[in-house]
C-alpha atoms as a PDB file:
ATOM      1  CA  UNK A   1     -36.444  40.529   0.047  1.00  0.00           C
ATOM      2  CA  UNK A   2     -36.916  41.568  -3.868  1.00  0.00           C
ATOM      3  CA  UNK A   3     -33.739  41.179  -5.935  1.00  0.00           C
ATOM      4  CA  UNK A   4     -33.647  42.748  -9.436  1.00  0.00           C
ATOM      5  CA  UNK A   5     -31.092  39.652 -11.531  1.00  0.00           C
ATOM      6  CA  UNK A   6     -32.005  41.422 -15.075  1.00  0.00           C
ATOM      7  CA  UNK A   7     -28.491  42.560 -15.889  1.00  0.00           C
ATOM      8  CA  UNK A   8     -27.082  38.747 -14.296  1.00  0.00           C
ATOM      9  CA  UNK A   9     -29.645  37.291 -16.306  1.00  0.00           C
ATOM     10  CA  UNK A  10     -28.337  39.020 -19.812  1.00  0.00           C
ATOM     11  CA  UNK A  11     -25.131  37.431 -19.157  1.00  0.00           C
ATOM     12  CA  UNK A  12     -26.358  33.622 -18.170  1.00  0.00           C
ATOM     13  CA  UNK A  13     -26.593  31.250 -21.199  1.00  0.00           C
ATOM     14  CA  UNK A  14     -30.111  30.143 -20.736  1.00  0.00           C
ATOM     15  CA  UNK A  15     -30.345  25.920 -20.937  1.00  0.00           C
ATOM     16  CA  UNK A  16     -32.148  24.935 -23.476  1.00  0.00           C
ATOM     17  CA  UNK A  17     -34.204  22.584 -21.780  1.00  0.00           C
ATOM     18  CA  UNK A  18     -37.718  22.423 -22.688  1.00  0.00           C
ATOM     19  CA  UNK A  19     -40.903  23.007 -20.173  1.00  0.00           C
ATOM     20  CA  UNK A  20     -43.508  21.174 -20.381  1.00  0.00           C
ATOM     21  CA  UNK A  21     -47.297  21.966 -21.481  1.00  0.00           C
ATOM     22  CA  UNK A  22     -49.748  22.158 -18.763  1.00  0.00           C
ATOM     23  CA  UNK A  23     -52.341  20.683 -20.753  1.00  0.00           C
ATOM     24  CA  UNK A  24     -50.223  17.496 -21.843  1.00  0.00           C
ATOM     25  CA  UNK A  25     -49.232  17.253 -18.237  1.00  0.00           C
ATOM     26  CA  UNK A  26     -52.737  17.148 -16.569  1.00  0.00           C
ATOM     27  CA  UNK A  27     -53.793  14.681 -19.632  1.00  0.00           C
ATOM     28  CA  UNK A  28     -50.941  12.600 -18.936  1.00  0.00           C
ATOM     29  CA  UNK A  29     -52.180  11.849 -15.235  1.00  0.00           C
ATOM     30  CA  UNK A  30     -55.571  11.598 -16.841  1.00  0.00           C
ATOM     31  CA  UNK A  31     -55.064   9.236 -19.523  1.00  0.00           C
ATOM     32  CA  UNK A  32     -56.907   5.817 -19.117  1.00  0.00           C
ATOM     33  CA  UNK A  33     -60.048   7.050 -16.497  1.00  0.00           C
ATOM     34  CA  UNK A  34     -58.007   6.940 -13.345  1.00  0.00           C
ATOM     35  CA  UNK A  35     -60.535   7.396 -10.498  1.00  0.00           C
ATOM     36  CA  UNK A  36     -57.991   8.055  -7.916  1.00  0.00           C
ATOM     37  CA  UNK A  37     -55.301  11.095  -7.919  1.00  0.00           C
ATOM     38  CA  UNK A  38     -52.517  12.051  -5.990  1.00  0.00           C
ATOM     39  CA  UNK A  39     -50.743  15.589  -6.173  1.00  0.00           C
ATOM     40  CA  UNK A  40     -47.543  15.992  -4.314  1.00  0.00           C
ATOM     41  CA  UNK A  41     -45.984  19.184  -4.218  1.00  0.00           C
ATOM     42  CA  UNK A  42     -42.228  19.833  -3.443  1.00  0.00           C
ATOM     43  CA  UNK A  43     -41.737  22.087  -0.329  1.00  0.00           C
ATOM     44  CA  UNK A  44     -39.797  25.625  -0.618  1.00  0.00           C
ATOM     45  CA  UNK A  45     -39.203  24.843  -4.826  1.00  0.00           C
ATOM     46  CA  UNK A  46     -36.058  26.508  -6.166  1.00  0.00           C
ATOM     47  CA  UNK A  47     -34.785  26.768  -2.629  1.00  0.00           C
ATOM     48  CA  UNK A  48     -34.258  22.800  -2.744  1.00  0.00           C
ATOM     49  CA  UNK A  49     -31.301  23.110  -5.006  1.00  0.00           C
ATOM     50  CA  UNK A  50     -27.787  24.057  -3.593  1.00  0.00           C
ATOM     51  CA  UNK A  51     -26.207  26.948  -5.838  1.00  0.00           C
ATOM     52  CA  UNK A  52     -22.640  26.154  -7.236  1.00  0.00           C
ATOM     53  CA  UNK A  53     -20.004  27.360  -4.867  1.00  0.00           C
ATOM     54  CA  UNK A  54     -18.720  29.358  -7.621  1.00  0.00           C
ATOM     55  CA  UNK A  55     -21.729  31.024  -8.457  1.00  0.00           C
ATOM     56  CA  UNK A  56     -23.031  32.020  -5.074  1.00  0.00           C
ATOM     57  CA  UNK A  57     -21.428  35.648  -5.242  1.00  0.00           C
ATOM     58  CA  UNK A  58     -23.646  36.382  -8.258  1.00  0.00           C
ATOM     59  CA  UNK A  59     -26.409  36.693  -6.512  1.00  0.00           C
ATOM     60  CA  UNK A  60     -25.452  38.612  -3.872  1.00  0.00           C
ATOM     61  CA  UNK A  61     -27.582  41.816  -2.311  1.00  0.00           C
ATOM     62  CA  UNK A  62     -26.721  44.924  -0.472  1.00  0.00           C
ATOM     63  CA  UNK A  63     -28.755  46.263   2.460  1.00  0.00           C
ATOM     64  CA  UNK A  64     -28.280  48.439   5.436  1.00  0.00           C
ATOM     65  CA  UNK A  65     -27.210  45.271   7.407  1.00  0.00           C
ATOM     66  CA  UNK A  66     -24.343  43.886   4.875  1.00  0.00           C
ATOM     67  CA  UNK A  67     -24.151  41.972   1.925  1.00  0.00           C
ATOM     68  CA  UNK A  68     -25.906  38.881   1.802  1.00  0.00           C
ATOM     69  CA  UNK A  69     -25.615  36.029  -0.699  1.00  0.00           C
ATOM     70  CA  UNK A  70     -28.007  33.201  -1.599  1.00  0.00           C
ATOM     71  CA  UNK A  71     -26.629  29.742  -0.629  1.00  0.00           C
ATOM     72  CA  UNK A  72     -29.500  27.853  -2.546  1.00  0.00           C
ATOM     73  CA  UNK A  73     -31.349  28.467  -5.973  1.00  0.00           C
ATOM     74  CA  UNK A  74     -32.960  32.303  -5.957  1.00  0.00           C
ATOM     75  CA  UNK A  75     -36.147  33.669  -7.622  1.00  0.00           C
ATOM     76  CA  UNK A  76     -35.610  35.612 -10.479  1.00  0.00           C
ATOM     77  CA  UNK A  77     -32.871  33.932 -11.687  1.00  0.00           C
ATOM     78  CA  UNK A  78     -33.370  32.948 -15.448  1.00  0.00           C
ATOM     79  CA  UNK A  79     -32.410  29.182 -14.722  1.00  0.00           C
ATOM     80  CA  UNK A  80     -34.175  28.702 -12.274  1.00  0.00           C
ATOM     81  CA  UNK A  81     -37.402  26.837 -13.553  1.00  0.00           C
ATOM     82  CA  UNK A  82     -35.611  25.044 -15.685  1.00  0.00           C
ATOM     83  CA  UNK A  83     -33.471  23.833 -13.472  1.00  0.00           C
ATOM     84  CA  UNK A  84     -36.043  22.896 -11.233  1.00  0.00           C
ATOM     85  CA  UNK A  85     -37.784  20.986 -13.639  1.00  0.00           C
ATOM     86  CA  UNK A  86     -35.425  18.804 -14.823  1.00  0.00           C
ATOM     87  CA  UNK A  87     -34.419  17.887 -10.995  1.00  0.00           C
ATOM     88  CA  UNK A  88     -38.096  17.191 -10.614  1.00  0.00           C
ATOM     89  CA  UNK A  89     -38.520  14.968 -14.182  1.00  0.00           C
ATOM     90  CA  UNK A  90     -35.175  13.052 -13.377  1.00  0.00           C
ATOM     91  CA  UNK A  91     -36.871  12.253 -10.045  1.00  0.00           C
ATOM     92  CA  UNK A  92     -39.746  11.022 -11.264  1.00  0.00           C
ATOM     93  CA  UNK A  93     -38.518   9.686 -14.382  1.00  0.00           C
ATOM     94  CA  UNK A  94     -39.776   6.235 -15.494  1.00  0.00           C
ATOM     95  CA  UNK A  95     -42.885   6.442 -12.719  1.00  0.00           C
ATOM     96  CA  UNK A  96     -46.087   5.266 -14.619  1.00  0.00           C
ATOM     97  CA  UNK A  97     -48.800   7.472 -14.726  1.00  0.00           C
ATOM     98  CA  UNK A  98     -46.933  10.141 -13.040  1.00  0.00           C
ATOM     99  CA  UNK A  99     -46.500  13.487 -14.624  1.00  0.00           C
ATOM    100  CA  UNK A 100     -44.928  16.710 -13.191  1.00  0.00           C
ATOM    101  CA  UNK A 101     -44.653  20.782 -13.359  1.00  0.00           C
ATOM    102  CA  UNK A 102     -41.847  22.062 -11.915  1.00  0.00           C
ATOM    103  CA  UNK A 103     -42.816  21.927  -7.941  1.00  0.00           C
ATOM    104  CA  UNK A 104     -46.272  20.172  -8.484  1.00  0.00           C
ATOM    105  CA  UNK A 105     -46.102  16.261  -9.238  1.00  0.00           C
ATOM    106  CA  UNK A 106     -49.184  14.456 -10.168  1.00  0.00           C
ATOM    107  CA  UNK A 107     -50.408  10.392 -10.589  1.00  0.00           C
ATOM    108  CA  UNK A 108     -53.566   8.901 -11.574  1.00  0.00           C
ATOM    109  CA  UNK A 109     -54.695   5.376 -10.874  1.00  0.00           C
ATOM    110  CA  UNK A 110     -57.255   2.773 -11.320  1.00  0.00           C
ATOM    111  CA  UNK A 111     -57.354   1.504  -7.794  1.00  0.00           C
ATOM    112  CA  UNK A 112     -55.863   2.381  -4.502  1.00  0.00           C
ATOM    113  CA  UNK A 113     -53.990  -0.274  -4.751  1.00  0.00           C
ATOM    114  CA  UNK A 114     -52.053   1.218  -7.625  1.00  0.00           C
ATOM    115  CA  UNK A 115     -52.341   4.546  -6.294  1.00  0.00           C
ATOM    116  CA  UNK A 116     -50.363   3.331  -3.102  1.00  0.00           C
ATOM    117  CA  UNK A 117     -48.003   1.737  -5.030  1.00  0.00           C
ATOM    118  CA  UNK A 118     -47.035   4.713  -6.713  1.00  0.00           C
ATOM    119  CA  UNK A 119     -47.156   7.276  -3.963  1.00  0.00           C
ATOM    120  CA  UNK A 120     -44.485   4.658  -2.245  1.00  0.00           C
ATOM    121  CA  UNK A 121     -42.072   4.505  -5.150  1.00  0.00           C
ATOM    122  CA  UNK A 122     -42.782   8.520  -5.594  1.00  0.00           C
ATOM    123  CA  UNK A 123     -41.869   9.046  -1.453  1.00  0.00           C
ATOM    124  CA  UNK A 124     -39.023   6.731  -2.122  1.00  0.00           C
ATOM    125  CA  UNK A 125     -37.611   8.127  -4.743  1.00  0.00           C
ATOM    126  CA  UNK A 126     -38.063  11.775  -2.928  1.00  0.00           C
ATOM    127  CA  UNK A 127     -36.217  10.269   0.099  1.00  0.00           C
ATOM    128  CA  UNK A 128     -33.314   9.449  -2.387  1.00  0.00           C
ATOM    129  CA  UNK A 129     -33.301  12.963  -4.402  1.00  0.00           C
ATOM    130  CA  UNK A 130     -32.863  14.755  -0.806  1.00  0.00           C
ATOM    131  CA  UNK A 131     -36.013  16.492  -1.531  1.00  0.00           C
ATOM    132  CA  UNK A 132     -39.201  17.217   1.053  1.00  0.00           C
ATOM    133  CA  UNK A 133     -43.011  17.405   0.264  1.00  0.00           C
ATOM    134  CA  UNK A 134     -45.018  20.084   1.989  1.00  0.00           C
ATOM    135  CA  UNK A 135     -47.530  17.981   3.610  1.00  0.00           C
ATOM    136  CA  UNK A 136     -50.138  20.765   3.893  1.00  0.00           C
ATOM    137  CA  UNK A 137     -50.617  20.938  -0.079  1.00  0.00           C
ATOM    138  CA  UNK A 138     -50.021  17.517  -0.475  1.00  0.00           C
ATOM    139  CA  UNK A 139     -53.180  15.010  -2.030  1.00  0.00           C
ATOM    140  CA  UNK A 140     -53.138  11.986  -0.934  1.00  0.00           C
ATOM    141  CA  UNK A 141     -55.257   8.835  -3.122  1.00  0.00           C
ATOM    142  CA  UNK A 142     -58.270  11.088  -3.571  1.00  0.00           C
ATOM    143  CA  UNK A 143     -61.257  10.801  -6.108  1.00  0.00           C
ATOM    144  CA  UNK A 144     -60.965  14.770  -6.950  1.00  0.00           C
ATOM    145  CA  UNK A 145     -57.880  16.967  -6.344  1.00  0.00           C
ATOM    146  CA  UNK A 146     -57.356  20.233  -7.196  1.00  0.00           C
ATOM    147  CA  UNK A 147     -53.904  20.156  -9.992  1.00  0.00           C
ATOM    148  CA  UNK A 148     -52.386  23.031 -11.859  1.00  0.00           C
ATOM    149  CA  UNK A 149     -55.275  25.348 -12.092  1.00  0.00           C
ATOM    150  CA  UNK A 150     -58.173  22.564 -12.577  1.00  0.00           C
ATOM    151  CA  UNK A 151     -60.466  20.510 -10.412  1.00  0.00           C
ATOM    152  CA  UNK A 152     -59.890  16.729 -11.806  1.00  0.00           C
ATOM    153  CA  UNK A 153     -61.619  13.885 -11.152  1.00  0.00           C
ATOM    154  CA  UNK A 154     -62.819  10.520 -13.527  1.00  0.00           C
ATOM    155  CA  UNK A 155     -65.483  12.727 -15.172  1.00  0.00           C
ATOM    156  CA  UNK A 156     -63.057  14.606 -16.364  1.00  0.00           C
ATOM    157  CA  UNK A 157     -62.441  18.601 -15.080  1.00  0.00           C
ATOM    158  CA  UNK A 158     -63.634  21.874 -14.156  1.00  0.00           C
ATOM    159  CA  UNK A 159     -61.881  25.212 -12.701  1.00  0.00           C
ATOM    160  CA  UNK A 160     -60.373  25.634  -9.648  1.00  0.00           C
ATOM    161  CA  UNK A 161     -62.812  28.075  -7.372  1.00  0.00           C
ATOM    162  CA  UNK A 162     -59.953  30.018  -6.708  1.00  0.00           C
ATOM    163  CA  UNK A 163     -59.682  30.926 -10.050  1.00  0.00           C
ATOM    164  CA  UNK A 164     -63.039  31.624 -10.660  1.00  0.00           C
ATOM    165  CA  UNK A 165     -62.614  33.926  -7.871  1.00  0.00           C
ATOM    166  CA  UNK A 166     -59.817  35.567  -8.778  1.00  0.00           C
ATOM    167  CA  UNK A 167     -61.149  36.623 -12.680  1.00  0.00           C
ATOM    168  CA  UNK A 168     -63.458  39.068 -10.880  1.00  0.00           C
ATOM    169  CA  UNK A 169     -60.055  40.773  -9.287  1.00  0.00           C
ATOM    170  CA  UNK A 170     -58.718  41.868 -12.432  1.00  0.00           C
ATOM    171  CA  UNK A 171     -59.661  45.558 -13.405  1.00  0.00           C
ATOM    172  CA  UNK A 172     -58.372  45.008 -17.296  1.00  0.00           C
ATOM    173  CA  UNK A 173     -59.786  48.481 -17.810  1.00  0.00           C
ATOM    174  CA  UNK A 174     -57.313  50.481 -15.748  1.00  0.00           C
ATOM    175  CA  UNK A 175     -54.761  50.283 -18.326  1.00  0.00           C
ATOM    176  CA  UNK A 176     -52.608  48.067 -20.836  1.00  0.00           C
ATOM    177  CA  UNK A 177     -50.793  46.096 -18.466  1.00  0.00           C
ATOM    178  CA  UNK A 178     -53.975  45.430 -16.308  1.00  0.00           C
ATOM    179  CA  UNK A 179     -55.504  44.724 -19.371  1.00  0.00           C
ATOM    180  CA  UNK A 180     -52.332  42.199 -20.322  1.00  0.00           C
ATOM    181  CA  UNK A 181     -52.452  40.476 -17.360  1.00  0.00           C
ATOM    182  CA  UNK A 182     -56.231  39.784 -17.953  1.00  0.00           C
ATOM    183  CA  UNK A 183     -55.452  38.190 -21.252  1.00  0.00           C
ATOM    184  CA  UNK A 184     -52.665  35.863 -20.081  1.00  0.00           C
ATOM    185  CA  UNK A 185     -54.967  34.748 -17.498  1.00  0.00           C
ATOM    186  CA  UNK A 186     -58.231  34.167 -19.645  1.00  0.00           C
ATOM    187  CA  UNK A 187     -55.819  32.715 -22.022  1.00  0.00           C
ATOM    188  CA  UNK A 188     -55.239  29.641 -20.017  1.00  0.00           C
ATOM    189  CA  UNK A 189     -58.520  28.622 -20.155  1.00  0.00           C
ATOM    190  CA  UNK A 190     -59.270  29.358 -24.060  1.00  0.00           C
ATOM    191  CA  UNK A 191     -60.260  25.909 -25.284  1.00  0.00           C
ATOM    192  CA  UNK A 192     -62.865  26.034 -22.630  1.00  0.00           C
ATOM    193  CA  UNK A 193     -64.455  29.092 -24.239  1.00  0.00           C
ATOM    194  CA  UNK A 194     -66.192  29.421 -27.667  1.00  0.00           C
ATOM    195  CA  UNK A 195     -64.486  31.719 -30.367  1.00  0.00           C
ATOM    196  CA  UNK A 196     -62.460  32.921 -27.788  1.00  0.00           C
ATOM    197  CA  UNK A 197     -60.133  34.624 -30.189  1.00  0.00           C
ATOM    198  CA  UNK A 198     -62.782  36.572 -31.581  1.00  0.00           C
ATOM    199  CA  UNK A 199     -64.583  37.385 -28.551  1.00  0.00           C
ATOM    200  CA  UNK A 200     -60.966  39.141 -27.374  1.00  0.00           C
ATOM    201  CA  UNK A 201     -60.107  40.538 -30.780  1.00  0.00           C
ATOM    202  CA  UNK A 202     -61.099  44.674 -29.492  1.00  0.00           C
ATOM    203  CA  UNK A 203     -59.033  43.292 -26.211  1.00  0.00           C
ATOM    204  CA  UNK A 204     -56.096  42.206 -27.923  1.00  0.00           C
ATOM    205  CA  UNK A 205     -56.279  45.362 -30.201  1.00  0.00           C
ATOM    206  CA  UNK A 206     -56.448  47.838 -27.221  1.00  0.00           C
ATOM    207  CA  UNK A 207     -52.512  45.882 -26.856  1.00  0.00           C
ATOM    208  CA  UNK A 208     -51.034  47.102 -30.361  1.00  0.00           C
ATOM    209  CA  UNK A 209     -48.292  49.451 -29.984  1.00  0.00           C
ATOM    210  CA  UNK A 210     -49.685  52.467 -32.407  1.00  0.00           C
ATOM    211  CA  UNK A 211     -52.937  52.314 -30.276  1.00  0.00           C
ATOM    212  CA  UNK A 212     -54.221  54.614 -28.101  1.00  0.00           C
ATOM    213  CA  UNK A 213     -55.498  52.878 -24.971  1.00  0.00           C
ATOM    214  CA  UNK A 214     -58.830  53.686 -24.611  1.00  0.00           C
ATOM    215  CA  UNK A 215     -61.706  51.948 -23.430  1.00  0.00           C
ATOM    216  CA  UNK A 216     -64.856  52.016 -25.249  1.00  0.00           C
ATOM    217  CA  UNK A 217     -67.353  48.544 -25.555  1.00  0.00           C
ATOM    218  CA  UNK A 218     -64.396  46.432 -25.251  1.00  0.00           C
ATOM    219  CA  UNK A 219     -65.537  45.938 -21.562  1.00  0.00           C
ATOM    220  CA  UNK A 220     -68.559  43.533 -23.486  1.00  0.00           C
ATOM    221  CA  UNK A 221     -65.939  41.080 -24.329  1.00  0.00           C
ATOM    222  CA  UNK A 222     -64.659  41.142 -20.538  1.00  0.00           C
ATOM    223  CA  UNK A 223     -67.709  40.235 -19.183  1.00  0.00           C
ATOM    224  CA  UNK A 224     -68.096  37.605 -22.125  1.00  0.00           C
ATOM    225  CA  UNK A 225     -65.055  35.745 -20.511  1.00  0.00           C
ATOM    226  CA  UNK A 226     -65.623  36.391 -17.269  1.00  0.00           C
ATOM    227  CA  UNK A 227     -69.656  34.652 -18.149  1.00  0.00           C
ATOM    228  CA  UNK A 228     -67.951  31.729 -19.480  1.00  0.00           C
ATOM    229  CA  UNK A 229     -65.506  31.294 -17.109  1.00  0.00           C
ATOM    230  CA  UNK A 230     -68.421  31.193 -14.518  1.00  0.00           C
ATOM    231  CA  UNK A 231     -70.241  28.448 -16.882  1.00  0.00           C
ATOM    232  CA  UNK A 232     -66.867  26.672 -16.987  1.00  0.00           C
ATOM    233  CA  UNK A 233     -67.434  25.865 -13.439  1.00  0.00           C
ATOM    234  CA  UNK A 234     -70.675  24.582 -13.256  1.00  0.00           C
ATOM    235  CA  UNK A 235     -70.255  21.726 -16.164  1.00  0.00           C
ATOM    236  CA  UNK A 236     -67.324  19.425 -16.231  1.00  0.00           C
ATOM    237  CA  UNK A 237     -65.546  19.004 -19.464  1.00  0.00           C
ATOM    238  CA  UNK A 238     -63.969  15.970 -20.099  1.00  0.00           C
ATOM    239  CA  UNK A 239     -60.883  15.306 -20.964  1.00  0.00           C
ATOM    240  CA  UNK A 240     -60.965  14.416 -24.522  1.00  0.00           C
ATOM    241  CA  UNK A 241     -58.298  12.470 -26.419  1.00  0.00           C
ATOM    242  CA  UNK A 242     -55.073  14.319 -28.190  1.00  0.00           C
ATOM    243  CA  UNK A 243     -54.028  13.202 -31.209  1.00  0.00           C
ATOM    244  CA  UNK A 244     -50.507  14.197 -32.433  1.00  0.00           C
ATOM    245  CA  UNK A 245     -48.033  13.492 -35.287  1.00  0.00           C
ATOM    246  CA  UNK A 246     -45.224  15.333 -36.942  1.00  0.00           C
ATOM    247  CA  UNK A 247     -46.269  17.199 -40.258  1.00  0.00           C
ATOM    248  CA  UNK A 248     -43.247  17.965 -42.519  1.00  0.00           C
ATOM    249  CA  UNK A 249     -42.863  21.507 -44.178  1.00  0.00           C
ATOM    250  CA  UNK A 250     -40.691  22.599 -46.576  1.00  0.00           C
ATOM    251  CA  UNK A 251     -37.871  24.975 -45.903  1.00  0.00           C
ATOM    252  CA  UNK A 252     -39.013  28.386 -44.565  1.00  0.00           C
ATOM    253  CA  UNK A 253     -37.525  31.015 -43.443  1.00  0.00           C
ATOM    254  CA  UNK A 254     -39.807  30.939 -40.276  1.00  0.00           C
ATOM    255  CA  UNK A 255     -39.719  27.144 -39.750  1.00  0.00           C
ATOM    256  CA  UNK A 256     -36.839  25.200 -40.185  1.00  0.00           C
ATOM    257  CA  UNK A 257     -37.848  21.944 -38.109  1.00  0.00           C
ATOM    258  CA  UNK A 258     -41.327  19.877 -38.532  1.00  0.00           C
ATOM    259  CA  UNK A 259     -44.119  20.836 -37.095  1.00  0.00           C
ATOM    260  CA  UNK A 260     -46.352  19.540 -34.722  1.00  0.00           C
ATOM    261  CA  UNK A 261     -49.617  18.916 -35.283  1.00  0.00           C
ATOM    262  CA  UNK A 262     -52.054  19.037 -32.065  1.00  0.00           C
ATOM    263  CA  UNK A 263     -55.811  18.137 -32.653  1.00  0.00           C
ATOM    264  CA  UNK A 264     -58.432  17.686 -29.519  1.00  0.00           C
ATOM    265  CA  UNK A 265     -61.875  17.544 -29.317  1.00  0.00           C
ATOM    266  CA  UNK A 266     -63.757  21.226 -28.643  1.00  0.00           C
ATOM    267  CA  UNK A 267     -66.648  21.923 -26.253  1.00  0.00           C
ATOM    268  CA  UNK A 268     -70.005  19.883 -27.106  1.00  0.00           C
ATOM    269  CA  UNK A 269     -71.669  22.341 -29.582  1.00  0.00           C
ATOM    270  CA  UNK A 270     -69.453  25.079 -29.652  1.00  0.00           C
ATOM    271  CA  UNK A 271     -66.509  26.036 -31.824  1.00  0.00           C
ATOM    272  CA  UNK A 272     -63.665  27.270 -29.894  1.00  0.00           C
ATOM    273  CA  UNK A 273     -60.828  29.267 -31.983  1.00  0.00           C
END
């Protein structure tokens, strides 16, 4: 069933709990050259969680059959993947070298001895949480697993072939959205490829609300990223070190708190925007 929650969502005050960075997630279980990886991933997701008994008659749904309401945690609800991450991080919480995503929980570690240790404390503290791993996408002490996207392994990491795959599915010249879409996606992948923002700058242009979409040699740049992408695949990058620290700014009228500073190493000979 698809359930429209816009108009609930406008009146939910949105936690302000932060999600984390896919990047600083997949380093984390990469930081000191594990050579063996486990990825766990928590069966049905926002389903897990119970809904408030007081809540459960906001989400209800009319169809031909009756009204139906959800008794556990629905899609679409603006909550929802925050709530499920900080179920997910409180489980987990304290675990060394154990980093998670919402659903997807991931640990790196030198040996398998290590690496069982920590998928026993992880499976007992699931057992605990009342939550259930769905065996079938489940990694278990592996020297490559496939983790939020990437391929990782001690070498360091490449794309997933699925996603390779999928780049050739998009058809960013049917129109803005399509086009959209396309962007997000390549996005993800931007530090991989060299003066990415430049390559997309006609691409990104095309987006601009006082712009006529219209597709002229823009397509070039599209089969730039898709290239790379493809290249991506066939050399592993490593996972270089990430250096932060707090940089204080005076008062602005766009940033009020410090900022933070992110510097990592770019492809070897390339300069990537």
């Amino acid at each position: 069933m698809i359930h429209d929650y816009r108009k609930l969502n406008q009146k939910t005050i949105n936690p302000s709990y932060p999600m984390p960075v896919m990047e600083d997630v997949i380093d984390d279980v990469m930081r000191d050259g594990p050579a063996y990886f486990t990825v766990l991933d928590v069966k049905t997701a926002f389903l897990t969680i119970r809904m408030k008994p007081d809540d459960v008659h906001k989400t209800a749904s009319v169809t031909p059959d009756g009204k139906y309401e959800y008794l556990r945690m629905a899609f679409g609800l603006c909550k929802a993947p925050q709530t499920m991450q900080r179920l997910v991080r409180r489980t987990f919480d304290g675990l060394p070298r154990t980093s998670t995503y919402m659903d997807d929980v991931g640990q790196g570690a030198t040996t398998v001895r290590e690496a069982l240790d920590l998928l026993n404390e992880a499976l007992r503290r699931v057992v605990i949480n009342g939550l259930k791993m769905d065996l079938r996408k489940c990694q278990l002490i592996q020297d490559k697993v496939s983790f939020l996207g990437y391929v990782i392994f001690a070498e360091g990491r490449t794309l997933d072939d699925s996603r390779v795959a999928a780049v050739e599915k998009f058809e960013p010249h049917r129109n803005a959205k399509k086009l959209y879409s396309f962007l997000q996606f390549a996005n993800h992948y931007r530090k991989f490829i060299p003066e990415f923002a430049k390559l997309t700058h006609k691409l990104r242009h095309l987006l601009a609300k006082d712009v006529l979409f219209g597709w002229t040699d823009a397509h070039q740049a599209v089969n730039a990223v898709k290239h790379y992408r493809a290249e991506i695949k066939r050399v592993p990058h490593a996972a270089g070190k990430i250096n932060r620290k707090i940089v204080n700014v005076e008062q602005h009228r766009r940033y009020k708190e410090p900022l933070l500073e992110v510097t990592e190493p770019s492809p070897p000979n390339d300069t990537c925007a």
